[in-house]
Protein backbone atom coordinates (compact mmCIF):
# COMPACT_ATOMS: atom_id res chain seq x y z
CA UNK A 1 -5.94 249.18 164.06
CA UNK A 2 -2.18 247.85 163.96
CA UNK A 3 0.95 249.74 162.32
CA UNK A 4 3.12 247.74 160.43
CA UNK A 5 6.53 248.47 161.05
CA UNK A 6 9.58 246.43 158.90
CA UNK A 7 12.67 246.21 160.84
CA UNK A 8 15.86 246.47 158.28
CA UNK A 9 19.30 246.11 158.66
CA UNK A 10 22.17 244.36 160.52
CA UNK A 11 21.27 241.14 162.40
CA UNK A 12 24.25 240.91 164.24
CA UNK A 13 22.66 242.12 167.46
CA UNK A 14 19.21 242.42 169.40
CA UNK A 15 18.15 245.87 168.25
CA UNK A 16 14.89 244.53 166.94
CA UNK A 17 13.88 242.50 170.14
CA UNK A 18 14.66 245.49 172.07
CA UNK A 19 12.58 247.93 170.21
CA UNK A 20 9.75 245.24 170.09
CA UNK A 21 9.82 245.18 174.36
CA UNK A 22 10.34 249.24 174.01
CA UNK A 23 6.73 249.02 171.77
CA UNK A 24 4.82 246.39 174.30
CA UNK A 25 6.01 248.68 176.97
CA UNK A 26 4.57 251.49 175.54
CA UNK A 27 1.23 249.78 174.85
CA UNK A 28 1.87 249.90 171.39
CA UNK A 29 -0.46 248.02 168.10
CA UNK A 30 2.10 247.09 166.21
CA UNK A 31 3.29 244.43 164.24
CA UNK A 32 6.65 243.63 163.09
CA UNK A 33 8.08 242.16 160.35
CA UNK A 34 11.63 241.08 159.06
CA UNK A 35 14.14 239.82 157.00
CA UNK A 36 15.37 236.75 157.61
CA UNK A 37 17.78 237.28 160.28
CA UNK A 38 19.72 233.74 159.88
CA UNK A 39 22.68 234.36 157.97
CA UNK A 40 23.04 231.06 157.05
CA UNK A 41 19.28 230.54 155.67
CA UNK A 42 19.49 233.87 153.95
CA UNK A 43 22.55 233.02 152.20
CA UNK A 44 20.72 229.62 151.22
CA UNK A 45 17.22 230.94 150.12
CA UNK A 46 17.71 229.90 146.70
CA UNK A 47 19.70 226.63 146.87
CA UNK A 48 16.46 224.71 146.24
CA UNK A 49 16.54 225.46 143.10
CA UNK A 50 19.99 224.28 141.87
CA UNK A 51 23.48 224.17 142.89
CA UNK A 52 25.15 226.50 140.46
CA UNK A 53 28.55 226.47 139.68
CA UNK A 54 30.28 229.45 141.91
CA UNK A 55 29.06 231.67 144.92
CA UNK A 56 28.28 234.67 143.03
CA UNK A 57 25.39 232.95 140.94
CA UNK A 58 24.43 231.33 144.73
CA UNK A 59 24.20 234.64 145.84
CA UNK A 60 22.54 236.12 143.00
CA UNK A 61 19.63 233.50 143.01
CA UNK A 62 19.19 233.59 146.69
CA UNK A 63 18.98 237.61 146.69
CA UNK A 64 16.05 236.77 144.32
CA UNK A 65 14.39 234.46 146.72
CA UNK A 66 15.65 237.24 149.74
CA UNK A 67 14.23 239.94 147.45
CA UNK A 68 10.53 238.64 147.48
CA UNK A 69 9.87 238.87 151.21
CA UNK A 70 11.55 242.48 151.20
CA UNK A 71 9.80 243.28 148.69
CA UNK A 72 6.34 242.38 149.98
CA UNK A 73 6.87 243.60 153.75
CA UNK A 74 8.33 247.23 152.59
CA UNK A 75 5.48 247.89 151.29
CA UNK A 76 2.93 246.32 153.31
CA UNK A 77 5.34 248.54 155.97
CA UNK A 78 3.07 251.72 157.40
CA UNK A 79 6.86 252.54 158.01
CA UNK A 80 9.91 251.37 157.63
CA UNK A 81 13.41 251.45 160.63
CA UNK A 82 16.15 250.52 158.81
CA UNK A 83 19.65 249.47 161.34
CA UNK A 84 23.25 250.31 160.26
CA UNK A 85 25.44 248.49 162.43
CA UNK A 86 28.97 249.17 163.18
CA UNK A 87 30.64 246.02 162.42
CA UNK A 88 29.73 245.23 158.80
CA UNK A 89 28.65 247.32 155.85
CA UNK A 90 25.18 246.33 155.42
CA UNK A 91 24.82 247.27 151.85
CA UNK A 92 20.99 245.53 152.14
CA UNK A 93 20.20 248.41 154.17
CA UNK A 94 21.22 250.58 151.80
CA UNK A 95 19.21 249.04 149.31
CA UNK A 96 15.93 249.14 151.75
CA UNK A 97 16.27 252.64 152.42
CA UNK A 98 16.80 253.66 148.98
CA UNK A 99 13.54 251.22 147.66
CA UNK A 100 11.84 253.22 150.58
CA UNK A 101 12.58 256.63 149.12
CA UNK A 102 11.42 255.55 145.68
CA UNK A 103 8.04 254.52 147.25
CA UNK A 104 8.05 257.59 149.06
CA UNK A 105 7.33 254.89 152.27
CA UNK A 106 8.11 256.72 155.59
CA UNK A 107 11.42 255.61 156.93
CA UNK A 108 13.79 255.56 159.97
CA UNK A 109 17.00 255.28 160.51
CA UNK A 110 19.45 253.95 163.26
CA UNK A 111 22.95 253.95 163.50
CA UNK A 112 25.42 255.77 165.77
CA UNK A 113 26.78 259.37 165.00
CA UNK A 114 30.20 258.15 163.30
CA UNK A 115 28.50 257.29 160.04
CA UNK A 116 26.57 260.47 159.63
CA UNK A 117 28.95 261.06 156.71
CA UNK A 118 28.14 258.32 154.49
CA UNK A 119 24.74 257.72 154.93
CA UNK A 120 24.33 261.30 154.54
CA UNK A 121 22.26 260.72 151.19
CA UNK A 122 19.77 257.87 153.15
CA UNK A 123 19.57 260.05 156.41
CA UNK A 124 18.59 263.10 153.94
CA UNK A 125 15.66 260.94 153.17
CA UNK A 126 14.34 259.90 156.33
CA UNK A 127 11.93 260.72 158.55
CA UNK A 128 13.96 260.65 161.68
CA UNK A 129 17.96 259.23 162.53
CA UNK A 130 17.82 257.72 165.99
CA UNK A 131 20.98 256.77 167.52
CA UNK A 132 19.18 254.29 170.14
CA UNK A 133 16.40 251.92 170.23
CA UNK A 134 14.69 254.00 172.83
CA UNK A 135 14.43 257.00 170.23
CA UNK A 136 12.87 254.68 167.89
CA UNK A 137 10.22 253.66 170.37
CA UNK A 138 9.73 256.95 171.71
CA UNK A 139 9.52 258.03 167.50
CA UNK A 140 6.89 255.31 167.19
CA UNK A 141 4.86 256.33 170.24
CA UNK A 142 4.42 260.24 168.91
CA UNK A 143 3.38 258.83 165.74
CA UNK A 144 0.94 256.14 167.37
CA UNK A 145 -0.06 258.18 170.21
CA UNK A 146 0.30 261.82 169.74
């Protein structure tokens, strides 16, 4: 039987493809899903259906478009790891944690200890804060294999 894990968050770096190797490693069924993790394409999601006239309504349409395939794979998600990265205030992430807690959907979160303070409210939430990709495998192996 395969766990379906959602990985959230910033896209700026390779913490998914490293927790991915962390779960083949580890011999774990798993199957992950994403956002899309190309800015530009994300940004365009809805520009097939009309130019409009500044970038807040491009914005707006496209987090529509965005919003469907987040939607669908949080809560296909058995769980849910959700990234805060350092260099940009992922607000999406926010968002996904938050629609986690009001599906009561298992989540995790992972983002370095000088944050702690304002995600207080999403880390009060979650299932576990992990600071590294390792402690996110290591999370998913006691759950998988325990």
């Amino acid at each position: 039987m395969s766990f379906y894990v959602y990985l959230s968050g910033e896209i700026h770096t390779d913490w998914r493809e490293e927790i991915q190797r962390g779960a083949d490693a580890a011999g774990l069924d798993i199957v992950f899903t994403t956002p899309v993790t190309d800015h530009a394409a994300s940004d365009a999601a809805g520009d097939h259906l009309g130019k409009p006239d500044n970038g807040f309504w491009r914005d707006h349409q496209s987090s529509k478009v965005n919003a469907i395939r987040t939607r669908t794979m949080i809560e296909q998600a058995d769980l849910v790891v959700v990234r805060f990265g350092d260099q940009y205030k992922q607000w999406n992430a926010a968002f996904d944690a938050g629609y986690c807690a009001a599906l009561a959907k298992p989540y995790i979160t992972l983002h370095s200890e000088d944050i702690v303070h304002p995600l207080k409210e999403v880390d009060a939430q979650a299932q576990a804060w992990c600071t590294t990709t390792d402690q996110v495998v290591e999370t998913l192996r006691y759950v998988l294999k325990a």
